[in-house]
Protein backbone atom coordinates (compact mmCIF):
# COMPACT_ATOMS: atom_id res chain seq x y z
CA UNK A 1 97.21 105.82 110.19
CA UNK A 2 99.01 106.18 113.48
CA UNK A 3 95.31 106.18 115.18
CA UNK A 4 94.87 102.72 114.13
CA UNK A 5 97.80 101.12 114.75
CA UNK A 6 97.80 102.69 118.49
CA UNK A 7 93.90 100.81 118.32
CA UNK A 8 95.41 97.72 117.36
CA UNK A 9 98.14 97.74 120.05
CA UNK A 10 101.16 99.42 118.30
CA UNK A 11 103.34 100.85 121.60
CA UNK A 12 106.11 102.63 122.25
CA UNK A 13 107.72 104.76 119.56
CA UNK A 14 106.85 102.70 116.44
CA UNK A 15 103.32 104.47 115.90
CA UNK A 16 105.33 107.86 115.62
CA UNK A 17 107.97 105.79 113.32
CA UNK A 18 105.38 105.39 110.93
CA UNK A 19 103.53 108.09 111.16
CA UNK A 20 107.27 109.87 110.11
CA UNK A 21 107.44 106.89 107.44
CA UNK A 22 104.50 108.44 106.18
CA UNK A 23 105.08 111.98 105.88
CA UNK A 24 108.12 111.37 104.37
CA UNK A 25 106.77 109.05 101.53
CA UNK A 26 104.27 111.35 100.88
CA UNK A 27 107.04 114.22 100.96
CA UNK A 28 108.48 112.23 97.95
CA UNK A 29 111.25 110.43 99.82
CA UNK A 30 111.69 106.63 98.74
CA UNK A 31 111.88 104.44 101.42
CA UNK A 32 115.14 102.41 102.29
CA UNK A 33 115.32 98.80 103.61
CA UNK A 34 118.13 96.87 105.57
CA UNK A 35 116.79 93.82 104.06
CA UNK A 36 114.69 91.99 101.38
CA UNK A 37 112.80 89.71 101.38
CA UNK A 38 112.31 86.24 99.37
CA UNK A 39 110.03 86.61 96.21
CA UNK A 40 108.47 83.44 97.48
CA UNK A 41 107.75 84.98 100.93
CA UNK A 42 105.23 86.85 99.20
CA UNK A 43 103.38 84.23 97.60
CA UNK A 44 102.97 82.82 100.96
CA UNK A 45 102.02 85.11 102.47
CA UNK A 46 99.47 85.62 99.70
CA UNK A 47 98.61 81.91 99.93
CA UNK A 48 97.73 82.53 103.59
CA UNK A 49 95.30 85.26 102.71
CA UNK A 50 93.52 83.48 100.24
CA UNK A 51 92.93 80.70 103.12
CA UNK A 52 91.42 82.71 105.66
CA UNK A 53 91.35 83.10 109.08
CA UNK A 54 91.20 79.76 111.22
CA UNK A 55 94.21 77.93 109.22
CA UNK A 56 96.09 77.29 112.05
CA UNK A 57 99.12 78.78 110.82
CA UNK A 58 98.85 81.80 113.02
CA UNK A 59 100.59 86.01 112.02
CA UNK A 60 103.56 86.19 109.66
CA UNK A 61 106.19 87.31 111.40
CA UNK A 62 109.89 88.48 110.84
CA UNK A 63 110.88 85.04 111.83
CA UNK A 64 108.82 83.22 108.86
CA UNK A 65 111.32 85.16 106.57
């Protein structure tokens, strides 16, 4: 996991961030959140999948939340 996201231009100390997220999930831990998100944030997000690529509407970001 932290191989591809350091081939898809993860920097800095995120790709060892997750790569700790990781261990620890599969350690058993449950993983905490400062924040949740909308229910309907999903389903656009989901709508945006199911559009494809070329929509125009560009990467979901924290912002869109």
């Amino acid at each position: 996991m932290q191989g591809w996201v350091l081939a898809h231009g993860w920097s800095g100390r995120n790709p060892e961030r997750l790569a700790q997220y990781v261990r620890d999930i599969t350690s058993g831990k449950r993983p905490r959140t400062r924040s949740v998100i909308r229910p309907e944030y999903v389903d656009m997000l989901r709508e945006r999948v199911a559009q494809g690529p070329g929509d125009g509407q560009g990467r979901a970001t924290a912002v869109d939340q």
